[in-house]
N, C-alpha and C. Protein backbone atom coordinates (compact mmCIF):
# COMPACT_ATOMS: atom_id res chain seq x y z
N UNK A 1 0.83 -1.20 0.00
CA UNK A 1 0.00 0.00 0.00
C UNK A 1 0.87 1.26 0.00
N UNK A 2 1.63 1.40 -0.61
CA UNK A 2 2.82 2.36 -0.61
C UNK A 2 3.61 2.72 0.36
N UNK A 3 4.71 3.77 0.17
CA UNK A 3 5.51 3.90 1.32
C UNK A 3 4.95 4.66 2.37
N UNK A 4 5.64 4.20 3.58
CA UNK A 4 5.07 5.06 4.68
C UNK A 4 5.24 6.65 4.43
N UNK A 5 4.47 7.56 5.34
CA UNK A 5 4.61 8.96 4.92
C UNK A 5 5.96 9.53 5.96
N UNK A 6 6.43 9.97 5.09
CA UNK A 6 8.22 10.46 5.75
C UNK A 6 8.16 11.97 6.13
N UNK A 7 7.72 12.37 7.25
CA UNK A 7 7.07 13.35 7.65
C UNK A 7 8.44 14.63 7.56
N UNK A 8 9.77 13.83 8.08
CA UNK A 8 11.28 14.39 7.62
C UNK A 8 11.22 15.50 6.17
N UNK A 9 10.66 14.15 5.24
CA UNK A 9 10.92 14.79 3.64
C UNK A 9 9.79 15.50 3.47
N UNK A 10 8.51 15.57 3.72
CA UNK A 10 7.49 16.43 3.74
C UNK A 10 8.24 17.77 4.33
N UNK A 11 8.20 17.75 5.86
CA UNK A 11 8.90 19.26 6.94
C UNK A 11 10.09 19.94 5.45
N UNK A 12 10.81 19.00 5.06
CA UNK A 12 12.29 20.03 4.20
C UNK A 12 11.87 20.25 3.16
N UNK A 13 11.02 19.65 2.40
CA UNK A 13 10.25 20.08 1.09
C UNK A 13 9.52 21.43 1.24
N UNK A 14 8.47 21.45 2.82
CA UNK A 14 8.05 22.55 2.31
C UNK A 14 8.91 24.02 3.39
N UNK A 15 9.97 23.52 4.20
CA UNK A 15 10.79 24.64 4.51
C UNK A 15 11.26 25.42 3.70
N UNK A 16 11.91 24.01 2.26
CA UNK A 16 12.58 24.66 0.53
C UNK A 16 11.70 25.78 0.40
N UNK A 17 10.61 25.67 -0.11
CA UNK A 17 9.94 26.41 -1.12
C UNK A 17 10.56 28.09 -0.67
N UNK A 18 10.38 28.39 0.28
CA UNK A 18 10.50 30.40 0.20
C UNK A 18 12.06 30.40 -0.36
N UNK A 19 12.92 29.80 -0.22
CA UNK A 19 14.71 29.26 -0.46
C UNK A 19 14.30 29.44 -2.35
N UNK A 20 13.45 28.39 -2.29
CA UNK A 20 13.70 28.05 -3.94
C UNK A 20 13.03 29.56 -4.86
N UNK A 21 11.92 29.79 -3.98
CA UNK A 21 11.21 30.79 -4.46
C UNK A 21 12.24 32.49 -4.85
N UNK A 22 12.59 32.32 -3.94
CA UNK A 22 13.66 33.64 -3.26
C UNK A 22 14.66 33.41 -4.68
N UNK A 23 15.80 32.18 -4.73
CA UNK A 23 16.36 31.95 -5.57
C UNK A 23 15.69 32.67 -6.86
N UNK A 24 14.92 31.71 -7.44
CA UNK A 24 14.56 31.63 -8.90
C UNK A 24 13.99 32.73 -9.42
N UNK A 25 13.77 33.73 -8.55
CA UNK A 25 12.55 35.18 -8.84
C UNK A 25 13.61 36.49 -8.12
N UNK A 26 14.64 35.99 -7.34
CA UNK A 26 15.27 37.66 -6.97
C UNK A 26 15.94 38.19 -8.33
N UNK A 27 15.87 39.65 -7.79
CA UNK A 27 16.68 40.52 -8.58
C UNK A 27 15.90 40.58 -10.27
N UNK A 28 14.75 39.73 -10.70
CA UNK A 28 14.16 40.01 -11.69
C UNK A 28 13.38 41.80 -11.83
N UNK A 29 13.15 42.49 -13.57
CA UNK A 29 12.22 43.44 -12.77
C UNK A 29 10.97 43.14 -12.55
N UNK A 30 10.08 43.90 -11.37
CA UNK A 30 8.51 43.54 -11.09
C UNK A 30 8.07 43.08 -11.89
N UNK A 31 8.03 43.44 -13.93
CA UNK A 31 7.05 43.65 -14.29
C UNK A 31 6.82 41.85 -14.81
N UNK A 32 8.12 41.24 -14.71
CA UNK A 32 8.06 39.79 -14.82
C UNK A 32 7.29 38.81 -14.16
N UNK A 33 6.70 39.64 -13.20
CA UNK A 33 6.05 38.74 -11.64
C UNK A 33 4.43 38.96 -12.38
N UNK A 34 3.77 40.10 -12.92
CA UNK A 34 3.17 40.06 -12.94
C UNK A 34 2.57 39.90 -14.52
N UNK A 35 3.43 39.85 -15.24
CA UNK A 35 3.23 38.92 -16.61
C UNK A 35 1.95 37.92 -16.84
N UNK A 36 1.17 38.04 -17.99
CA UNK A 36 0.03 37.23 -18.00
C UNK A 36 0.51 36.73 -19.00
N UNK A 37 0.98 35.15 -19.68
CA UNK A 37 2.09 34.75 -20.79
C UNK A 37 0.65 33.68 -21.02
N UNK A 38 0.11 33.18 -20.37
CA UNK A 38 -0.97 32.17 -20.83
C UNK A 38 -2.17 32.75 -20.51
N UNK A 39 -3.07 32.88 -21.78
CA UNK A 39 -4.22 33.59 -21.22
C UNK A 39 -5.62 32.94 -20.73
N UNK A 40 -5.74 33.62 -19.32
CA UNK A 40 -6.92 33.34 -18.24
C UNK A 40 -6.28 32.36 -17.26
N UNK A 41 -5.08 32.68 -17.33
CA UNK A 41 -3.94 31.97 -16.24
C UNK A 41 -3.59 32.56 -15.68
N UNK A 42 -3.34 32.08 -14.45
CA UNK A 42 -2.34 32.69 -13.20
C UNK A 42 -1.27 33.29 -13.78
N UNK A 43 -0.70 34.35 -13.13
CA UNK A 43 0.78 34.55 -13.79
C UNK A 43 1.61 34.33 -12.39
N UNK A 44 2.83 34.86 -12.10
CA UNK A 44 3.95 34.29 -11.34
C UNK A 44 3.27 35.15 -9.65
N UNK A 45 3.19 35.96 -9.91
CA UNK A 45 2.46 36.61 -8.44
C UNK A 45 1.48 35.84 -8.12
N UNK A 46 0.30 35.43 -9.06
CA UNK A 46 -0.93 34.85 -8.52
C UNK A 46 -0.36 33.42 -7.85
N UNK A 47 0.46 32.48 -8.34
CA UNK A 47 0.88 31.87 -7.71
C UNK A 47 1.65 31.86 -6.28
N UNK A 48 1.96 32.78 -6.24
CA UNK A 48 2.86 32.97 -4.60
C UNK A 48 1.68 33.77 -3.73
N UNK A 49 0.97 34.37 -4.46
CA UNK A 49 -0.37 35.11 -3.84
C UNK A 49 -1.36 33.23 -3.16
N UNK A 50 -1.45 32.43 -3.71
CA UNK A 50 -2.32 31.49 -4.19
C UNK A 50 -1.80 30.47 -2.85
N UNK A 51 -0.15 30.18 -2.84
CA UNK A 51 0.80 29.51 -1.96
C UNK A 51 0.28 29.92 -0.21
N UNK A 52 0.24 31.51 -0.57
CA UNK A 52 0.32 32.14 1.10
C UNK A 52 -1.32 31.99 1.12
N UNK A 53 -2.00 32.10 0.53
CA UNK A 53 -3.67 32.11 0.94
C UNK A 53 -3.80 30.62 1.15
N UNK A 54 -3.25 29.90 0.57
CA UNK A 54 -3.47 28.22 0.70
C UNK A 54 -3.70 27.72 2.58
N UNK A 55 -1.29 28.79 2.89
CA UNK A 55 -1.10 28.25 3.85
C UNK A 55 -1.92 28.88 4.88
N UNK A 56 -2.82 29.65 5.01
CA UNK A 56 -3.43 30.49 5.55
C UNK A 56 -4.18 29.95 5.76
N UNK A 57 -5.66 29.12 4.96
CA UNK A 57 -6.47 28.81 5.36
C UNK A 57 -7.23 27.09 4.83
N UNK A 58 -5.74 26.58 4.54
CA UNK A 58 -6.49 25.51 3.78
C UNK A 58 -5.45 24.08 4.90
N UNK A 59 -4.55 24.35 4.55
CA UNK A 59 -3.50 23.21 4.71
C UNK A 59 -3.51 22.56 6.28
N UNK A 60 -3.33 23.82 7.36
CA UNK A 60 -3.46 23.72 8.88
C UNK A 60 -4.92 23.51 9.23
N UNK A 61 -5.51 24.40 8.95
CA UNK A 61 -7.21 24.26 9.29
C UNK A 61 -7.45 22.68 8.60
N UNK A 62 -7.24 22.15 7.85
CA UNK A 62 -7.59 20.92 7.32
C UNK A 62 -6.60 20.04 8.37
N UNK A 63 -5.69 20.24 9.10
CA UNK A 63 -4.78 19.12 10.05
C UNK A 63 -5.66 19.31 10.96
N UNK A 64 -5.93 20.56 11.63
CA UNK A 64 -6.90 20.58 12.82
C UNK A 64 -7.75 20.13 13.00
N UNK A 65 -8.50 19.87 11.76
CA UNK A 65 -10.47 19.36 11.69
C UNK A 65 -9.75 18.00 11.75
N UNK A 66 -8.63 17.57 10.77
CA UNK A 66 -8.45 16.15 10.86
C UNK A 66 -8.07 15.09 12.67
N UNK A 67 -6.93 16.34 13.52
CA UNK A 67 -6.71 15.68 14.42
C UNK A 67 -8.30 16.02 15.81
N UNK A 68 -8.80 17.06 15.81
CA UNK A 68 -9.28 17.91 16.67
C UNK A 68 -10.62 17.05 16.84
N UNK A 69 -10.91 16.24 15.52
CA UNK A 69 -12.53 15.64 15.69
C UNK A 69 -12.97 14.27 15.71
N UNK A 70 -13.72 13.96 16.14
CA UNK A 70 -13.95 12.18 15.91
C UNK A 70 -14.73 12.04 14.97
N UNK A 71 -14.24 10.45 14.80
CA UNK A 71 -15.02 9.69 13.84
C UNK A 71 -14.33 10.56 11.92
N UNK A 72 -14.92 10.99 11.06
CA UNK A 72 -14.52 11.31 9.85
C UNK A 72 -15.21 12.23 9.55
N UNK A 73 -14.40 13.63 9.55
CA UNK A 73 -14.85 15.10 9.71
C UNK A 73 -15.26 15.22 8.02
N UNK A 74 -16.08 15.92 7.89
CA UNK A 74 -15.76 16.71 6.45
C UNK A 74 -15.06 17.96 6.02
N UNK A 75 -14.35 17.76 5.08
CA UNK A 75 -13.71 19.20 4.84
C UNK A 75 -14.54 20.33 4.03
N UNK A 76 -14.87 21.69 4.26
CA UNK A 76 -15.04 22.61 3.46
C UNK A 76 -14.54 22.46 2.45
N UNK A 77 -14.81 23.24 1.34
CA UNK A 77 -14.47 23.37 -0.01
C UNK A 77 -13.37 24.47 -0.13
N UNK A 78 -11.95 24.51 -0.43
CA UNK A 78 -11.38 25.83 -0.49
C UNK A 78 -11.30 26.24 -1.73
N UNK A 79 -11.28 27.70 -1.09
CA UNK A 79 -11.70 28.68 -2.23
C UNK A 79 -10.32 28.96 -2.88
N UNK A 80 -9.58 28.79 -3.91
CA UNK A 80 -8.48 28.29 -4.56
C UNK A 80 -8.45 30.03 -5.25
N UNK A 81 -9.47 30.68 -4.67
CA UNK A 81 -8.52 32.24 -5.42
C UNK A 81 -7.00 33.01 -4.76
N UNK A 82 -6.75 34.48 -5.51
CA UNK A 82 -5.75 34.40 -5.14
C UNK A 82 -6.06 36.08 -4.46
N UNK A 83 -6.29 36.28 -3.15
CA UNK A 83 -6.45 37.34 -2.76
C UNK A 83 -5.23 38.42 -2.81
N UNK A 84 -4.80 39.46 -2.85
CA UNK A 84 -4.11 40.60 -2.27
C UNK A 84 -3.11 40.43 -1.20
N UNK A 85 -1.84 40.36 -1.94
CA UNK A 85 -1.47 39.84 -0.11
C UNK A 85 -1.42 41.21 0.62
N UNK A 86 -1.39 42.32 -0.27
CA UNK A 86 -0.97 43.90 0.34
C UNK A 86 0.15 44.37 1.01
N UNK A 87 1.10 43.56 -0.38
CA UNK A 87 2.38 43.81 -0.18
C UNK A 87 3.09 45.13 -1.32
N UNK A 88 4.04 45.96 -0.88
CA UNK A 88 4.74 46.72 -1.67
C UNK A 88 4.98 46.31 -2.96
N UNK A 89 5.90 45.37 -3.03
CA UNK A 89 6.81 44.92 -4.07
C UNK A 89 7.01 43.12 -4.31
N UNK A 90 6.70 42.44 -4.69
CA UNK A 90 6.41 41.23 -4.81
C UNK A 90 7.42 40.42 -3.98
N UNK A 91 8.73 41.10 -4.07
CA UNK A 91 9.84 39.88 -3.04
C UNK A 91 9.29 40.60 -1.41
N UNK A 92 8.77 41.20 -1.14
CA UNK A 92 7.70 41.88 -0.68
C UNK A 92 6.91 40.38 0.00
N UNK A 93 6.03 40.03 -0.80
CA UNK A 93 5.42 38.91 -1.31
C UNK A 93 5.98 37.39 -0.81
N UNK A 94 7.31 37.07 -1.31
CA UNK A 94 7.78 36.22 -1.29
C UNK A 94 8.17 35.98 0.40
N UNK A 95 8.58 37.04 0.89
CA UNK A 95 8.96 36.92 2.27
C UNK A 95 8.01 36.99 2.90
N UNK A 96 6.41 37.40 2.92
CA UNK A 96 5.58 37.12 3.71
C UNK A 96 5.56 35.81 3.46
N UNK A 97 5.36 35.08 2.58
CA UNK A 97 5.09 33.51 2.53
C UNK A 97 6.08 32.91 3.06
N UNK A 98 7.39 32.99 2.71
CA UNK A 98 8.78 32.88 3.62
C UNK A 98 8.21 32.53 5.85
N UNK A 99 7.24 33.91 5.38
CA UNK A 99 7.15 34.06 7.38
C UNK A 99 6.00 32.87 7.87
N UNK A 100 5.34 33.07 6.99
CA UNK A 100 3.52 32.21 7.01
C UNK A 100 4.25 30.82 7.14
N UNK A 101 5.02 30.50 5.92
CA UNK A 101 5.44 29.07 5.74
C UNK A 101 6.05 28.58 6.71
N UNK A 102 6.89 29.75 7.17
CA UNK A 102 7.77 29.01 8.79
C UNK A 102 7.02 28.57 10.03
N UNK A 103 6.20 29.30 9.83
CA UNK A 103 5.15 29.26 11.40
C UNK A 103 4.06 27.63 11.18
N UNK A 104 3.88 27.91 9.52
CA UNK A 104 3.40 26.61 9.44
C UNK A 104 3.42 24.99 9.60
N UNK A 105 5.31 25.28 9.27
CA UNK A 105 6.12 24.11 9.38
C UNK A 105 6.61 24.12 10.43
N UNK A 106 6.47 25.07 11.54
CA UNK A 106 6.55 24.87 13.02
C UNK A 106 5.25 23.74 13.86
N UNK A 107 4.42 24.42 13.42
CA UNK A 107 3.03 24.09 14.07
C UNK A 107 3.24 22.58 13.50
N UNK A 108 3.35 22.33 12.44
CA UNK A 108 3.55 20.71 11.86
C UNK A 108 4.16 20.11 12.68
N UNK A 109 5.68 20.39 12.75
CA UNK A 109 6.78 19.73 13.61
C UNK A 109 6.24 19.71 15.18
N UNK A 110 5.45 20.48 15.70
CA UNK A 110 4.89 20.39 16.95
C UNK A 110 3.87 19.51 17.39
N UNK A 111 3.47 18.94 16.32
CA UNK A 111 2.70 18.16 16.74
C UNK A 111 2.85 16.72 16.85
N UNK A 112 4.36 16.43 16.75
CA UNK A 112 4.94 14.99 17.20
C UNK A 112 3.75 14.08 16.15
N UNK A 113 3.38 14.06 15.11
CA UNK A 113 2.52 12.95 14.85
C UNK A 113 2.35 11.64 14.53
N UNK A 114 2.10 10.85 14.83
CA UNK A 114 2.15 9.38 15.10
C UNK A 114 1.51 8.69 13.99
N UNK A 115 1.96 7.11 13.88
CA UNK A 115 1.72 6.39 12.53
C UNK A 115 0.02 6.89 12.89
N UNK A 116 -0.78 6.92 13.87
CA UNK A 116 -1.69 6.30 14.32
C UNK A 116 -2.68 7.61 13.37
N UNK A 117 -2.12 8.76 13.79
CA UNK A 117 -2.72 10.07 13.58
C UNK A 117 -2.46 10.44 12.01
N UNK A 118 -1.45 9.59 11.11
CA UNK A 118 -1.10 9.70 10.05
C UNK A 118 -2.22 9.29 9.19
N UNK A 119 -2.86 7.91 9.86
CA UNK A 119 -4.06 7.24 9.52
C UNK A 119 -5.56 7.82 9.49
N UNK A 120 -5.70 9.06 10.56
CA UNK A 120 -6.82 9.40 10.90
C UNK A 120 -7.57 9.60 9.10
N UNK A 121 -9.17 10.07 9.55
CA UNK A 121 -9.47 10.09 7.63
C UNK A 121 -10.58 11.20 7.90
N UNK A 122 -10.67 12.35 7.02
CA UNK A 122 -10.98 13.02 6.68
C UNK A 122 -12.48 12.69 5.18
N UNK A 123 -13.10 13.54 5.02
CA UNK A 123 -13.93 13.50 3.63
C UNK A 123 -13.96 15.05 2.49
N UNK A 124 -12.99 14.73 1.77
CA UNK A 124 -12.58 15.79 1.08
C UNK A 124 -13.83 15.87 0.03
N UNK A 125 -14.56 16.80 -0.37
CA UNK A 125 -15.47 17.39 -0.71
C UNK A 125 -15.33 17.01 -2.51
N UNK A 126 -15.08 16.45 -3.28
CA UNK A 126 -14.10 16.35 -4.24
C UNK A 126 -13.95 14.73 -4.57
N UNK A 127 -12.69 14.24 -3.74
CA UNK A 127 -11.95 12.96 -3.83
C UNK A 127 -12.73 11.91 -2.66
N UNK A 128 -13.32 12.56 -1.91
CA UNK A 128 -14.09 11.13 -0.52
C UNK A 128 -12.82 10.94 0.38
N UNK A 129 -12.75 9.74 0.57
CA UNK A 129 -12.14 9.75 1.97
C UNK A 129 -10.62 9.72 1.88
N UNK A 130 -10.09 10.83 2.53
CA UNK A 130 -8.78 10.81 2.53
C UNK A 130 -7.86 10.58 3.76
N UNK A 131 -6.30 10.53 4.08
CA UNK A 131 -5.67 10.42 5.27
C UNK A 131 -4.85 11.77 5.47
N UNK A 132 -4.07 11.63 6.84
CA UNK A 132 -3.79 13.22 6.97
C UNK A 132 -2.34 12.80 6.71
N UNK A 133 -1.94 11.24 6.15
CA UNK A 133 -0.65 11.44 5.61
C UNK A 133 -0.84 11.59 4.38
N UNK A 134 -1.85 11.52 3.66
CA UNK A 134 -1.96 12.16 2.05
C UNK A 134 -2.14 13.61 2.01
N UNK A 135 -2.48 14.58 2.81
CA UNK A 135 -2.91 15.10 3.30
C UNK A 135 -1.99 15.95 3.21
N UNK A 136 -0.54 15.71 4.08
CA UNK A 136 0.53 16.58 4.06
C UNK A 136 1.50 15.94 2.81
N UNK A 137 1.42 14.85 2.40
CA UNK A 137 2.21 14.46 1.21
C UNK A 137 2.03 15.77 0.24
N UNK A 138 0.34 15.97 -0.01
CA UNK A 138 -0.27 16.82 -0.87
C UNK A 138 0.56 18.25 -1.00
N UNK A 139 0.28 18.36 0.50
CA UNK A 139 0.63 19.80 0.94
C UNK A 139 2.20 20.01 -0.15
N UNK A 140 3.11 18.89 0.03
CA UNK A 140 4.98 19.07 0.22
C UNK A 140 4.61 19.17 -1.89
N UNK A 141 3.83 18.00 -2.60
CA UNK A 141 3.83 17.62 -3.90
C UNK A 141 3.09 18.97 -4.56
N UNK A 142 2.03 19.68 -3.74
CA UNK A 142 1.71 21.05 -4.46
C UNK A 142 2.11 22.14 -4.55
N UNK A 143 3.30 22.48 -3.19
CA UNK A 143 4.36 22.65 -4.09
C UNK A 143 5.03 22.53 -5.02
N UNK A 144 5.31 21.61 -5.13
CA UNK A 144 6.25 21.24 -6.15
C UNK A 144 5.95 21.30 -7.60
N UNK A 145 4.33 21.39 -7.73
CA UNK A 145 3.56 21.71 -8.65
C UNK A 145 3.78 23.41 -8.79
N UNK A 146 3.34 23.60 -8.18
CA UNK A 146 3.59 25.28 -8.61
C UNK A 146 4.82 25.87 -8.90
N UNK A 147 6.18 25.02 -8.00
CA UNK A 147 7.25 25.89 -8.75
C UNK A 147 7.63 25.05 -10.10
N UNK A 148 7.04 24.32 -10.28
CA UNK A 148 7.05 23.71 -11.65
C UNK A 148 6.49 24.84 -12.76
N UNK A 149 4.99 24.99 -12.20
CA UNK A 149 4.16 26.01 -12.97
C UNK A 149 5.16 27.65 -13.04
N UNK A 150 5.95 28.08 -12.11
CA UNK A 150 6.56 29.11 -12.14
C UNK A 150 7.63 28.70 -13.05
N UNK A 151 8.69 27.74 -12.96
CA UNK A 151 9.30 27.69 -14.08
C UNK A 151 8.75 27.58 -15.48
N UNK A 152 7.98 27.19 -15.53
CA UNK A 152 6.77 27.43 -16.78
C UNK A 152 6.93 28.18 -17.19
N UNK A 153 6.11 29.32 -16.52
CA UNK A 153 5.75 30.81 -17.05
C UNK A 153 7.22 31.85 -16.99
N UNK A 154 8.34 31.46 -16.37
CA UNK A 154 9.69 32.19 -16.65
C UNK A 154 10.12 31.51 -17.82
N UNK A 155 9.88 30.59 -18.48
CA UNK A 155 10.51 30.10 -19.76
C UNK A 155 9.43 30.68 -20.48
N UNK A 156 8.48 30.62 -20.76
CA UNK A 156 7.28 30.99 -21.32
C UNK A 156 7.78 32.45 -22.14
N UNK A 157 7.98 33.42 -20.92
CA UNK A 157 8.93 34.65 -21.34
C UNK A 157 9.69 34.70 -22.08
N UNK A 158 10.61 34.11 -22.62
CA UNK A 158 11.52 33.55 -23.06
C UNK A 158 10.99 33.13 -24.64
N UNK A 159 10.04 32.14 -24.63
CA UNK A 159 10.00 31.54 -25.58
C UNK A 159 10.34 31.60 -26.74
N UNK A 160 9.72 32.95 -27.14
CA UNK A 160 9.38 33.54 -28.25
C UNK A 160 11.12 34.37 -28.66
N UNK A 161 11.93 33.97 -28.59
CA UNK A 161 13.44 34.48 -28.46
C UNK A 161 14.46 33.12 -28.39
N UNK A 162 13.59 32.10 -28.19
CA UNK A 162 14.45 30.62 -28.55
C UNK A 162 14.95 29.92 -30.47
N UNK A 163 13.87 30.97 -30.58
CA UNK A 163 13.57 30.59 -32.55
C UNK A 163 13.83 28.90 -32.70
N UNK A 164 14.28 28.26 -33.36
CA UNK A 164 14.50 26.76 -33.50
C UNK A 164 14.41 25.88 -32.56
N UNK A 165 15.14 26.02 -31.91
CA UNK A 165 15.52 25.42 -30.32
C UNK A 165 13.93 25.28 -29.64
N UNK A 166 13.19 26.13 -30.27
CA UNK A 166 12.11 25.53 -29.75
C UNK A 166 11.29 23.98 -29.63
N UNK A 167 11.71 23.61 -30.85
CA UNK A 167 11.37 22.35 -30.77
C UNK A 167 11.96 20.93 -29.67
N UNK A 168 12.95 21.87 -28.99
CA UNK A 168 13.85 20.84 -28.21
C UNK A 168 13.17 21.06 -26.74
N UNK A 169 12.58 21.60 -26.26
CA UNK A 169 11.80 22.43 -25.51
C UNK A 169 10.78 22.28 -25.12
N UNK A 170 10.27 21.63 -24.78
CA UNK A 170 9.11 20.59 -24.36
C UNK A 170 8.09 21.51 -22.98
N UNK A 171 9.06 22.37 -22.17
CA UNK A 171 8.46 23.15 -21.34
C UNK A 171 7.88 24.31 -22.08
N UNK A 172 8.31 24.84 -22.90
CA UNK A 172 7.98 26.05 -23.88
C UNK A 172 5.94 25.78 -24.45
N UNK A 173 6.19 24.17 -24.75
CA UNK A 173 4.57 23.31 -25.14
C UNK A 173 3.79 23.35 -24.55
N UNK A 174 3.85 23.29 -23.16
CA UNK A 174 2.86 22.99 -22.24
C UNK A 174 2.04 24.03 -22.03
């Protein structure tokens, strides 16, 4: 039934993200962050806008209902927009999620959680019955989705300045 959930590689996966984020986006100018390259798509802000509203009200509030209740809670539906973070300047941006994300992956690590509590099950509104080690797997892998999607849309920029080479380029397609 697959591997156990490695709560280790979950905690450093999602400590990475503000590291990787910080990396791959400093010193660009603004107007790259807010680039619309696919249209009726997120561009590179809505995503880090999207990251910090997630950790805000989706990821923890969903551990809590999971450990806090008996029997098999249901989850709300989250609202997957990307509010305002009402920041200056987008690395602005990046370091509030930087702060959110730390406190988040504190509260995780604090809660010592056990094979037992890994098991507990939830009813995701969507998929039916889920565990709260899929749960945080999700959390560490949707990351990993989005800075995927951000390298996306920074090549995306690009594209149109590759001429031939495009065809070798498989991220440029998507």
């Amino acid at each position: 039934m697959g591997h156990p959930v490695d709560l280790k590689l979950i905690a450093n996966q999602l400590q990475a993200t503000p590291t990787v984020l910080r990396s791959m986006l400093s010193n660009l100018p603004e107007a790259v962050y807010a680039r619309n390259v696919e249209e009726g798509k997120w561009n590179i802000q809505d995503v880090v806008r999207h990251l910090i509203h997630a950790d805000r009200t989706n990821w923890s509030v969903r551990i809590a209902v999971m450990l806090e209740s008996e029997g098999t809670p249901a989850f709300l539906p989250f609202d997957k927009g990307t509010p305002e973070a009402g920041c200056a300047s987008f690395m602005e941006e990046i370091e509030l999620f930087a702060d959110v994300r730390s406190e988040q992956v504190q509260r995780l690590l604090a809660l010592t959680l056990s094979d037992e509590d890994l098991q507990r099950r939830a009813t995701h509104p969507e998929l039916g019955s889920v565990t709260l080690g899929q749960l945080l797997a999700t959390w560490a892998v949707h990351d990993m989705a989005h800075l995927s999607q951000i390298l996306r849309l920074l090549a995306k920029q690009l594209g149109d300045q590759v001429g031939p080479w495009n065809a070798y380029l498989a991220i440029l397609r998507r």
